[in-house]
N, C-alpha and C. Protein backbone atom coordinates (compact mmCIF):
# COMPACT_ATOMS: atom_id res chain seq x y z
N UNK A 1 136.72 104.39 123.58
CA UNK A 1 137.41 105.01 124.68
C UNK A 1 136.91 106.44 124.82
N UNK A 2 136.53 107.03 125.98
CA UNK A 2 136.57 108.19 126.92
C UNK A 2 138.12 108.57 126.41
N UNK A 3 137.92 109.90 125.68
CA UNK A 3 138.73 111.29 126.48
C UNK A 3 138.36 112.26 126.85
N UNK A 4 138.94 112.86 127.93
CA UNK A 4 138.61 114.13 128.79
C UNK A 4 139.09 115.48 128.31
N UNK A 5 138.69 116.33 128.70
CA UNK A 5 139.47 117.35 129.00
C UNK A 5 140.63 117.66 127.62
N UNK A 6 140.37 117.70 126.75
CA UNK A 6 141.56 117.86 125.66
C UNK A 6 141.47 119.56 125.12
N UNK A 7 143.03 119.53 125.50
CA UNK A 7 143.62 121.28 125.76
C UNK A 7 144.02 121.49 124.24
N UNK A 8 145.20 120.60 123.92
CA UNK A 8 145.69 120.41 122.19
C UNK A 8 144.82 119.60 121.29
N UNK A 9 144.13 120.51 120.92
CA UNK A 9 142.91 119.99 119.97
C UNK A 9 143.63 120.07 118.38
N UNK A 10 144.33 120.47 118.43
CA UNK A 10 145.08 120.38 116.94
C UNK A 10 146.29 118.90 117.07
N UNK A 11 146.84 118.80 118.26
CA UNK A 11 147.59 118.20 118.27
C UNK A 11 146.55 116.32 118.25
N UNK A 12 145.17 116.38 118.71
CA UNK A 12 144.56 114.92 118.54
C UNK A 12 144.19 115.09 117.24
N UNK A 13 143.86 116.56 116.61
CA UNK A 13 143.42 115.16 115.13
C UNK A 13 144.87 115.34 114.06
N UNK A 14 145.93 115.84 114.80
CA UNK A 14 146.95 115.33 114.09
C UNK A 14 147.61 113.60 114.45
N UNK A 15 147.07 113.53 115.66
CA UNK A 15 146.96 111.93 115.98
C UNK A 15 145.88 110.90 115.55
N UNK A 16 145.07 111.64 115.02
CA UNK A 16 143.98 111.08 114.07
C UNK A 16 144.42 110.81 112.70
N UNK A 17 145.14 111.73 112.46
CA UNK A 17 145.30 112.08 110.79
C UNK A 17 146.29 110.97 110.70
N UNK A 18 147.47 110.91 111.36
CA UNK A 18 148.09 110.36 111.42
C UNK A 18 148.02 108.45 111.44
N UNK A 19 146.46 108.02 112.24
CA UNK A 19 146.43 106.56 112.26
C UNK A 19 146.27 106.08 110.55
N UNK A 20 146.04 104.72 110.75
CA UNK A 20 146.04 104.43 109.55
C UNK A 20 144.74 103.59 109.05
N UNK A 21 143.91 103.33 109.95
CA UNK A 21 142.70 102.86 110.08
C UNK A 21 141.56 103.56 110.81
N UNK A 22 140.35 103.33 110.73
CA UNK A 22 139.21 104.05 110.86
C UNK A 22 139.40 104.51 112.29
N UNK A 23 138.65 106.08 112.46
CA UNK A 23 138.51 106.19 113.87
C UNK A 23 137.54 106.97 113.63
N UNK A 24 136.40 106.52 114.97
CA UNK A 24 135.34 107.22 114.46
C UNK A 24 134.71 108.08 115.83
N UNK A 25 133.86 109.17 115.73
CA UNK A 25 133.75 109.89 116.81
C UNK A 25 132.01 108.72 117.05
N UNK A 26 131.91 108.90 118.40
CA UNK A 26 130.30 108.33 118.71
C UNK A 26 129.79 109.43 119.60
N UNK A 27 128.90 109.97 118.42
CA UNK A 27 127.87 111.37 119.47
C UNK A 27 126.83 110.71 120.13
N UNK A 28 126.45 111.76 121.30
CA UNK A 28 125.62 111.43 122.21
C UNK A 28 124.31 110.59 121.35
N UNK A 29 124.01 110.20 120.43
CA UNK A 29 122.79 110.19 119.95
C UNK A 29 123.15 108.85 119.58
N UNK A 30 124.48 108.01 119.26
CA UNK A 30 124.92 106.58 118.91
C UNK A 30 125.74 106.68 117.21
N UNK A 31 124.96 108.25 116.49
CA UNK A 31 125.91 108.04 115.69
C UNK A 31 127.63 107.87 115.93
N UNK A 32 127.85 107.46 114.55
CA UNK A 32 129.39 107.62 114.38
C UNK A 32 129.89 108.45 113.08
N UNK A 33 130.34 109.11 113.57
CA UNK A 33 131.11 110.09 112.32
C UNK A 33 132.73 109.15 112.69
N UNK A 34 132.92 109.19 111.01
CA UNK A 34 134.54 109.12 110.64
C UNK A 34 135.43 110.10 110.70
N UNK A 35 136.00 110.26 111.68
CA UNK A 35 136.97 111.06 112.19
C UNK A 35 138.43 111.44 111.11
N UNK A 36 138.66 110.58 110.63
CA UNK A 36 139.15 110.87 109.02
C UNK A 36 138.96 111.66 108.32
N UNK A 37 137.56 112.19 108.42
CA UNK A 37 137.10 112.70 106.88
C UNK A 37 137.32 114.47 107.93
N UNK A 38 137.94 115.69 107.04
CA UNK A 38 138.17 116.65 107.83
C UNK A 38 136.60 117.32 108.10
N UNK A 39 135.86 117.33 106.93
CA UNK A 39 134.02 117.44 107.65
C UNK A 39 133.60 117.29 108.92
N UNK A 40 134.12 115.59 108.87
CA UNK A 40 133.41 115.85 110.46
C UNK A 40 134.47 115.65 111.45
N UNK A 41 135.09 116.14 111.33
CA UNK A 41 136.73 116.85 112.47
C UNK A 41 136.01 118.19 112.68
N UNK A 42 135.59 118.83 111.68
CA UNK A 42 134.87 120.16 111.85
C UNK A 42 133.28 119.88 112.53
N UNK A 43 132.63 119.05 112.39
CA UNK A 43 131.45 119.11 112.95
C UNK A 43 131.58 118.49 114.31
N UNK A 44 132.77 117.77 114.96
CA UNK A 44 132.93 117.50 116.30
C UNK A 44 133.56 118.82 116.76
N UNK A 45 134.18 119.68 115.94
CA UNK A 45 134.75 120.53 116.94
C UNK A 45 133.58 121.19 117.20
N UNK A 46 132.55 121.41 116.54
CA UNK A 46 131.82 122.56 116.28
C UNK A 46 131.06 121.95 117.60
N UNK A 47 130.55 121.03 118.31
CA UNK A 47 129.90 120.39 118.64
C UNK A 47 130.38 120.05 120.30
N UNK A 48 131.70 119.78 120.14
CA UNK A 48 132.06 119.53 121.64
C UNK A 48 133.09 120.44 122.23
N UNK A 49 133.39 121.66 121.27
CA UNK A 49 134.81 122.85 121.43
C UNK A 49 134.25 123.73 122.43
N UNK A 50 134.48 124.40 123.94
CA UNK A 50 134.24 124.99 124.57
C UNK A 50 134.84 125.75 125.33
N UNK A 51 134.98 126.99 125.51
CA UNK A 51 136.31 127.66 126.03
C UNK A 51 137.83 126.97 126.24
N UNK A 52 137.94 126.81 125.02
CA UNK A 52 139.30 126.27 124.21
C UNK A 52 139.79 124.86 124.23
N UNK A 53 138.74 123.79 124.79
CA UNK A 53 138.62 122.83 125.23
C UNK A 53 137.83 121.38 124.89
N UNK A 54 138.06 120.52 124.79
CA UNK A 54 137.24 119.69 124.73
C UNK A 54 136.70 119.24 125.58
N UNK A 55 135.89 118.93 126.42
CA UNK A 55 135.89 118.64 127.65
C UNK A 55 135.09 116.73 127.74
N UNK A 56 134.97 115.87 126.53
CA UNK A 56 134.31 114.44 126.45
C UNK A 56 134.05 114.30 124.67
N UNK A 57 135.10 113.62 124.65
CA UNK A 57 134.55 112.85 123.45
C UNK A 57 134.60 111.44 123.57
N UNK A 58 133.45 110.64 122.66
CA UNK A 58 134.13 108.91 122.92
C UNK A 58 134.69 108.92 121.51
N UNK A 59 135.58 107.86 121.48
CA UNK A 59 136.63 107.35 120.16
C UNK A 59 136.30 106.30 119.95
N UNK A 60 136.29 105.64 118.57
CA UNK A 60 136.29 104.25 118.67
C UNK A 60 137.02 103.97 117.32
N UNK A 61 138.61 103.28 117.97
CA UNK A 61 140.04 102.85 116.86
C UNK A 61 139.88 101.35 116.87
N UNK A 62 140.36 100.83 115.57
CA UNK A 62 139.88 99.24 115.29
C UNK A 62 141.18 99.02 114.79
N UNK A 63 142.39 99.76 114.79
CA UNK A 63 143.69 98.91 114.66
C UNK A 63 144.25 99.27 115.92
N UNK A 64 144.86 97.81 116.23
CA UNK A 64 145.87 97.96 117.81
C UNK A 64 146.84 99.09 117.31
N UNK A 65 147.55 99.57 116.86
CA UNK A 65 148.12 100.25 116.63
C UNK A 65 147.91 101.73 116.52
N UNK A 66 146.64 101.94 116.03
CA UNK A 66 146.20 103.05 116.46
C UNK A 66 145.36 103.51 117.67
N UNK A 67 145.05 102.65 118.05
CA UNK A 67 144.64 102.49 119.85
C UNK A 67 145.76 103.38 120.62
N UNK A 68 147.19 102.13 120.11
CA UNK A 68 148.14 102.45 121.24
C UNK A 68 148.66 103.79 120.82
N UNK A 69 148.34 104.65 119.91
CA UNK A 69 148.58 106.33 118.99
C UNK A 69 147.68 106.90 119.92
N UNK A 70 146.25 106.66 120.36
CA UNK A 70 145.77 107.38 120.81
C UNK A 70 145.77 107.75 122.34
N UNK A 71 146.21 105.94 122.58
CA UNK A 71 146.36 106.37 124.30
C UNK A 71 147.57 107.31 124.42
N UNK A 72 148.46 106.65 123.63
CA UNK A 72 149.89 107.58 123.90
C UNK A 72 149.80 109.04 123.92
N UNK A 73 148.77 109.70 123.33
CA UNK A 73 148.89 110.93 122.98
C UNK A 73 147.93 111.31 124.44
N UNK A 74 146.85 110.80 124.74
CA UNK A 74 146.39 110.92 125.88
C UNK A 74 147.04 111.49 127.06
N UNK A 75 148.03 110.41 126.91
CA UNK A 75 149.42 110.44 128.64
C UNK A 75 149.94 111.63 128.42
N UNK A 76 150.36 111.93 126.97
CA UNK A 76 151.90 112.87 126.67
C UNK A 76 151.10 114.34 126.35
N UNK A 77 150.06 114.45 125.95
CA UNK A 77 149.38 115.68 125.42
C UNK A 77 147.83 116.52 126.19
N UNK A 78 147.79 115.88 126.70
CA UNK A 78 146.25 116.50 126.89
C UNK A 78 145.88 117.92 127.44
C-alpha cells in the first residue's frame, strides 16, 4: 500500500511498533527494509522526511490485522 502525505510521523511508526507482524518499507530501488527494526525507521526517515513530512512511502503488512492498523491510522491521522 501507497501512503501519502504523512504529517504524524511519530504517530505511524507508533502504528508500526505497535503491529504484530512484519511490515516492511519498499524503496524506490525494490528493496525492503523491516520497518520493525528502529535502524531502518531511521533510514526511511532519513530518506523520505521533508519539510516535516512524508510525502510517499509504499508499505507492505502480511497480517490482516495489521493492514486494518494501518489503514485505520491512515483515515484518523495523517
Amino acid at each position: 500500500m501507497k501512503v501519502t502525505n504523512i504529517e504524524n510521523i511519530k504517530g505511524l511508526f507508533d502504528t508500526i511498533d505497535s503491529c504484530t507482524g512484519r511490515v516492511e518499507l519498499v524503496t524506490d530501488e525494490g528493496d525492503r527494509l523491516n520497518l520493525k527494526s528502529k535502524l531502518s525507521q531511521y533510514v526511511s526517515l532519513a530518506e523520505a522526511f521533508s519539510g516535516g513530512q512524508i510525502k510517499e512511502l509504499e508499505l507492505v503488512a502480511y497480517d490482516p490485522a495489521d493492514i486494518k492498523k494501518l489503514l485505520q491510522f491512515m483515515v484518523d491521522n495523517k
